[in-house]
N, C-alpha and C. Protein backbone atom coordinates (compact mmCIF):
# COMPACT_ATOMS: atom_id res chain seq x y z
N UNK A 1 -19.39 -8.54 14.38
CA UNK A 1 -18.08 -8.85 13.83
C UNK A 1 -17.17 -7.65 14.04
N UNK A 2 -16.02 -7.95 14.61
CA UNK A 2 -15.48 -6.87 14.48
C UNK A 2 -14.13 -7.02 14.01
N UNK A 3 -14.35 -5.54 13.22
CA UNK A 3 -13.05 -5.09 12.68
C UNK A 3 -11.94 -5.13 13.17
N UNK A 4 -10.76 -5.85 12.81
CA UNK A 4 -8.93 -5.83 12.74
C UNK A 4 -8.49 -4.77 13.38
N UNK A 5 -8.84 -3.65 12.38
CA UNK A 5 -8.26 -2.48 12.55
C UNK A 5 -8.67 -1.56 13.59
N UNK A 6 -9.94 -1.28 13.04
CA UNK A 6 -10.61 -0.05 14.26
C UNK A 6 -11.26 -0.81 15.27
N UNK A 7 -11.51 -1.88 15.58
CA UNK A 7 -12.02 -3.09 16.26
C UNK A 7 -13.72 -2.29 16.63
N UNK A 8 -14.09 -2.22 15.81
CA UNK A 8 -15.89 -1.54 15.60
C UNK A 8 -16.08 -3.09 15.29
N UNK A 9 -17.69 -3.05 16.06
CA UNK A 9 -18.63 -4.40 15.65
C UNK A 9 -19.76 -4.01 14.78
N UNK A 10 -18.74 -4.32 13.02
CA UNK A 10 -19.45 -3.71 11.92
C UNK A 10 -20.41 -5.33 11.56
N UNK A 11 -21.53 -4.41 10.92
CA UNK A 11 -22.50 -5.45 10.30
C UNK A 11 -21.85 -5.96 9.22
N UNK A 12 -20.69 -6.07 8.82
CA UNK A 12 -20.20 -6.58 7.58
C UNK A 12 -18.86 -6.30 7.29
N UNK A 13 -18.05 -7.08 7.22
CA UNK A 13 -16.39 -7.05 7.07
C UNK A 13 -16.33 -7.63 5.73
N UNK A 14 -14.76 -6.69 5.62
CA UNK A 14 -14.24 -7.22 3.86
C UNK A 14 -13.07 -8.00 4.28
N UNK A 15 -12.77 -8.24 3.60
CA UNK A 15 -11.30 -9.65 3.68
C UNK A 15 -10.13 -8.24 3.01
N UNK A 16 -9.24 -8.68 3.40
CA UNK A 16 -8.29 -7.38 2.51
C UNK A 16 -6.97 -8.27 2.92
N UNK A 17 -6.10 -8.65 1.85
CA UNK A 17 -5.11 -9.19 1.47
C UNK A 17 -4.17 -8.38 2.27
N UNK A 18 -3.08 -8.69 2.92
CA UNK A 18 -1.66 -7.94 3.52
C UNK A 18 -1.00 -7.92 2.05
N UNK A 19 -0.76 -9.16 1.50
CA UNK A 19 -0.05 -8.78 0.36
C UNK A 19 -0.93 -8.74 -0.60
N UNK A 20 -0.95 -7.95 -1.40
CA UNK A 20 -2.10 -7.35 -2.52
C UNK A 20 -2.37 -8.26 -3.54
N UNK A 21 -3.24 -9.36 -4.22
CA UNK A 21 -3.55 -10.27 -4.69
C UNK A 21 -2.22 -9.76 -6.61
N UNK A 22 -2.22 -8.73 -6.59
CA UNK A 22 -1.75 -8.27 -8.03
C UNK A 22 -0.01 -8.57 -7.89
N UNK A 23 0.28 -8.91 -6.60
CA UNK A 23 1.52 -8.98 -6.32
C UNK A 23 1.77 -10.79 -6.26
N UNK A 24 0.66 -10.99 -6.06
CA UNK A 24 0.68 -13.10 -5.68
C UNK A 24 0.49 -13.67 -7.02
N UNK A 25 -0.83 -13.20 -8.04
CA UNK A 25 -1.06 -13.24 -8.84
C UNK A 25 -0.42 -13.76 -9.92
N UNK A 26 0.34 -12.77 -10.39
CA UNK A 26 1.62 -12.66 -11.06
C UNK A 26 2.43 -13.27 -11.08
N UNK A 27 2.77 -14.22 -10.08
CA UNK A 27 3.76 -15.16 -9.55
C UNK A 27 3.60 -16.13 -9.02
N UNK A 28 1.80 -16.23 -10.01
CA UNK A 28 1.43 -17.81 -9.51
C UNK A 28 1.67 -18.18 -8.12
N UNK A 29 1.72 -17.00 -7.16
CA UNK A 29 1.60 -17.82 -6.00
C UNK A 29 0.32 -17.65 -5.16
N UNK A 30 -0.01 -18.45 -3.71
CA UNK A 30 -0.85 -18.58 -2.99
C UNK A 30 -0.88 -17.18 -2.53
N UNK A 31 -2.60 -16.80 -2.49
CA UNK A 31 -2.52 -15.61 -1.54
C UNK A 31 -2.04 -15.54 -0.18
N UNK A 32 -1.80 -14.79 0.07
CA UNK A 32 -1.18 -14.47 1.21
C UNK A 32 -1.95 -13.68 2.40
N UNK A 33 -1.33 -14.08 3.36
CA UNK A 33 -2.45 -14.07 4.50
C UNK A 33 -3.78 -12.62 4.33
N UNK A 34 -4.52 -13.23 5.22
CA UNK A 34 -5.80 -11.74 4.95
C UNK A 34 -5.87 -11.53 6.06
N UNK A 35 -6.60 -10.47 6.81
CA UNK A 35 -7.08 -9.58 7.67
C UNK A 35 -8.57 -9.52 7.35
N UNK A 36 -9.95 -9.37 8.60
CA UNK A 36 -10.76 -9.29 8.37
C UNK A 36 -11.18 -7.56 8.70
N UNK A 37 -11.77 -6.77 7.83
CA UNK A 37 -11.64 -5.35 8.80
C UNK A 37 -13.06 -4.56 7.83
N UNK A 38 -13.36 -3.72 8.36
CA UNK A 38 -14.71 -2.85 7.60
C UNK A 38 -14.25 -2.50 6.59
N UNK A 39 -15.17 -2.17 5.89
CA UNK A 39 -15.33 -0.94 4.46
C UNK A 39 -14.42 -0.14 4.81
N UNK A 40 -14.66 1.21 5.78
CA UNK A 40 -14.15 2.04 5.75
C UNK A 40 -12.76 2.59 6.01
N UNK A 41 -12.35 1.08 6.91
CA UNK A 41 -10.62 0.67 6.68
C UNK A 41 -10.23 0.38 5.88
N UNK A 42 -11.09 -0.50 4.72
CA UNK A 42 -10.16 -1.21 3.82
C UNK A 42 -9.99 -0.08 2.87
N UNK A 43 -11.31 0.55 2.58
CA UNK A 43 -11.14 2.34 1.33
C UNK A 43 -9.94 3.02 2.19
N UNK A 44 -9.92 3.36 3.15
CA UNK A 44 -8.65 4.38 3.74
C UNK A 44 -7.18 3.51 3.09
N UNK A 45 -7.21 2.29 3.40
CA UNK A 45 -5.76 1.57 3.00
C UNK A 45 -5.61 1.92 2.33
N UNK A 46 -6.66 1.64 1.00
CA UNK A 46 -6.27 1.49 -0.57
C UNK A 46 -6.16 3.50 -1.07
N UNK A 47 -6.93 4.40 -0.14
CA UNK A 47 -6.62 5.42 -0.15
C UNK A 47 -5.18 6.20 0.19
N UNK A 48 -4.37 5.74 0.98
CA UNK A 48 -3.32 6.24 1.29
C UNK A 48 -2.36 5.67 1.07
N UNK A 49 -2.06 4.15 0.78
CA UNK A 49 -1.16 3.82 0.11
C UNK A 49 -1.27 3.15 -1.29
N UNK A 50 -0.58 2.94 -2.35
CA UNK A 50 -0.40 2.40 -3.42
C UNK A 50 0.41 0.80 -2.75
N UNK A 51 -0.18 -0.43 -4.06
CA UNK A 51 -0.18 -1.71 -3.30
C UNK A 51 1.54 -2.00 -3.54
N UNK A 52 2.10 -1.59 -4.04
CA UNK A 52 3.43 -2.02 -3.88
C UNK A 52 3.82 -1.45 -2.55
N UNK A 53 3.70 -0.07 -1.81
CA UNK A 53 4.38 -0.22 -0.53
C UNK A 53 3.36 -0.68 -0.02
N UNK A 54 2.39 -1.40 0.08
CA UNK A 54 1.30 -2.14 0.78
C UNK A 54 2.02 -3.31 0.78
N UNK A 55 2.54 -3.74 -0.51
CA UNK A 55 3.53 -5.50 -0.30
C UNK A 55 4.39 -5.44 -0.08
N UNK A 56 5.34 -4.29 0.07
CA UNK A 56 6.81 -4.36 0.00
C UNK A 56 6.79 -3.69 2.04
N UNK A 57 6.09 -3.22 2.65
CA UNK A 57 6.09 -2.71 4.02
C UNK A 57 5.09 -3.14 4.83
N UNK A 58 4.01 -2.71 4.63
CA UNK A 58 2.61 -2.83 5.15
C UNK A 58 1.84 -4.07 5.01
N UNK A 59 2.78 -5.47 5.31
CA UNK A 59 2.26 -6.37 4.35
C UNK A 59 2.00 -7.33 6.19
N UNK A 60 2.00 -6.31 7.42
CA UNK A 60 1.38 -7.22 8.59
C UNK A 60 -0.02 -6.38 8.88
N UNK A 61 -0.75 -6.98 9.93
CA UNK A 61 -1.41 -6.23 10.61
C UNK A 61 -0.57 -4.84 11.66
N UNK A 62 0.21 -5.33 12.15
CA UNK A 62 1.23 -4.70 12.97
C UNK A 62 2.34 -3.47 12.65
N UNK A 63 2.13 -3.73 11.14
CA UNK A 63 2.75 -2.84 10.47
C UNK A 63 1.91 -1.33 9.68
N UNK A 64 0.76 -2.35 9.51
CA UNK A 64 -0.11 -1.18 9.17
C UNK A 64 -1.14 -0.50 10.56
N UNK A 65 -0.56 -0.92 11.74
CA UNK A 65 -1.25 -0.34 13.16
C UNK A 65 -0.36 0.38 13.62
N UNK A 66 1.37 0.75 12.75
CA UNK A 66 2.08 1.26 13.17
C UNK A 66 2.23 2.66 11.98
N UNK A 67 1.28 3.07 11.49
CA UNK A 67 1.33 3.86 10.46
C UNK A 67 1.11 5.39 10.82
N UNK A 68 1.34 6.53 11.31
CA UNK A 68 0.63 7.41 11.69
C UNK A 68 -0.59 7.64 11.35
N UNK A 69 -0.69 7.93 9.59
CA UNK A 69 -1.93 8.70 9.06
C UNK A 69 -3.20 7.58 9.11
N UNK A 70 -2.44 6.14 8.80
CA UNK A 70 -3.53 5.85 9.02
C UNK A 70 -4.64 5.23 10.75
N UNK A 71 -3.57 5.67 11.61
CA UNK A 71 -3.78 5.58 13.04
C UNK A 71 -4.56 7.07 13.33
N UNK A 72 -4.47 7.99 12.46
CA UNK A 72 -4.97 9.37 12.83
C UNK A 72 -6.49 8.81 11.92
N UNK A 73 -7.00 8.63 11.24
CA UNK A 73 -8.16 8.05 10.62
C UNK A 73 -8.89 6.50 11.60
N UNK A 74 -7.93 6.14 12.00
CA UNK A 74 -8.96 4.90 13.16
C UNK A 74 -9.38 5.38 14.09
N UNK A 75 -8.69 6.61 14.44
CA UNK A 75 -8.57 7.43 16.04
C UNK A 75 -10.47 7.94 15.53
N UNK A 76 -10.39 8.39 14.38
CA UNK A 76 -11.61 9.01 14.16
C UNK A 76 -12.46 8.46 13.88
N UNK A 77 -12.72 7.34 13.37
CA UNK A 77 -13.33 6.20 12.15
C UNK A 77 -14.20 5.50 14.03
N UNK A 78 -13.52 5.59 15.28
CA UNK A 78 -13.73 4.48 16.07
C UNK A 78 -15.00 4.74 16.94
N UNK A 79 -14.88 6.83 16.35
CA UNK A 79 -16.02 7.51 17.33
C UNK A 79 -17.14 7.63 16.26
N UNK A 80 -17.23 6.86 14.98
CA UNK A 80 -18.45 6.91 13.97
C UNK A 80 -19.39 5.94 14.19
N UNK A 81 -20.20 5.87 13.70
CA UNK A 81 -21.68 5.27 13.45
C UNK A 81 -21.11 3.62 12.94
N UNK A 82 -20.83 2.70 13.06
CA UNK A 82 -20.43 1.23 12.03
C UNK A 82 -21.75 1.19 11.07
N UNK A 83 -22.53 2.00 11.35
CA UNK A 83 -23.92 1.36 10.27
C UNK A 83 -23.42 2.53 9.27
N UNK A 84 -23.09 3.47 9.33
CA UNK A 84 -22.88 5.12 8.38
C UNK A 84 -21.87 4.68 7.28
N UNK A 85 -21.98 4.81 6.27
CA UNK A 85 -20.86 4.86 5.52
C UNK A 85 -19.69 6.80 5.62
N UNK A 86 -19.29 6.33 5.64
CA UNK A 86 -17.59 7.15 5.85
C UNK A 86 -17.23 7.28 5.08
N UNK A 87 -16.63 9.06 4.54
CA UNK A 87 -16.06 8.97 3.18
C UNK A 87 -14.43 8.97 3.51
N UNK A 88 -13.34 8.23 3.11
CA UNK A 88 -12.23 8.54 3.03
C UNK A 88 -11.35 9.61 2.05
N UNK A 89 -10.43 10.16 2.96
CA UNK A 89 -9.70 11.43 2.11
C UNK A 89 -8.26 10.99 2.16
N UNK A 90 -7.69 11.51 1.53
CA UNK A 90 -6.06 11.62 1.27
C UNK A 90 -5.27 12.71 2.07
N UNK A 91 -4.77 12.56 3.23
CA UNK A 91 -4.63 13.37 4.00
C UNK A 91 -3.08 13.87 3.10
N UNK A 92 -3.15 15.15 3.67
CA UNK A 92 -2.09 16.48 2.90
C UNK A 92 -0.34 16.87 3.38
């Protein structure tokens, strides 16, 4: 299976909302589209951004492939192990 983001053929993908379920939720509406992508993309997302600019910007695939920091973390994430777990950081 491979990942959205870093396009690795991980043994196991998470579903991760474009628009953040706490934002649909709330407003009784339908979730909104998903992305299929690894662990260690979906911890970096939720690591570097907070879900309101996740719904209010980052709410395509295309938008979040246009991100620097987190394009500097796939750049790296693409030369890892898919079986290894990966710790994500908050870059400075």
């Amino acid at each position: 299976m491979l990942c959205q983001l870093c396009d690795r053929d991980c043994p196991a993908l998470t579903v991760h909302h474009l628009i953040p379920r706490q934002h649909t939720k709330r407003k009784k509406q339908p979730p909104g589209p998903t992305i299929d992508i690894c662990a260690a993309c979906h911890k970096q997302i939720h690591t570097l951004f907070d879900n309101r600019h996740l719904a209010r910007e980052l709410n395509t695939l295309a938008a979040l492939k246009a991100q620097p920091q987190l394009m500097r973390f796939v750049a790296w994430v693409q030369r890892q192990d898919p079986n290894r777990k990966v710790r994500s950081y908050r870059s400075r």
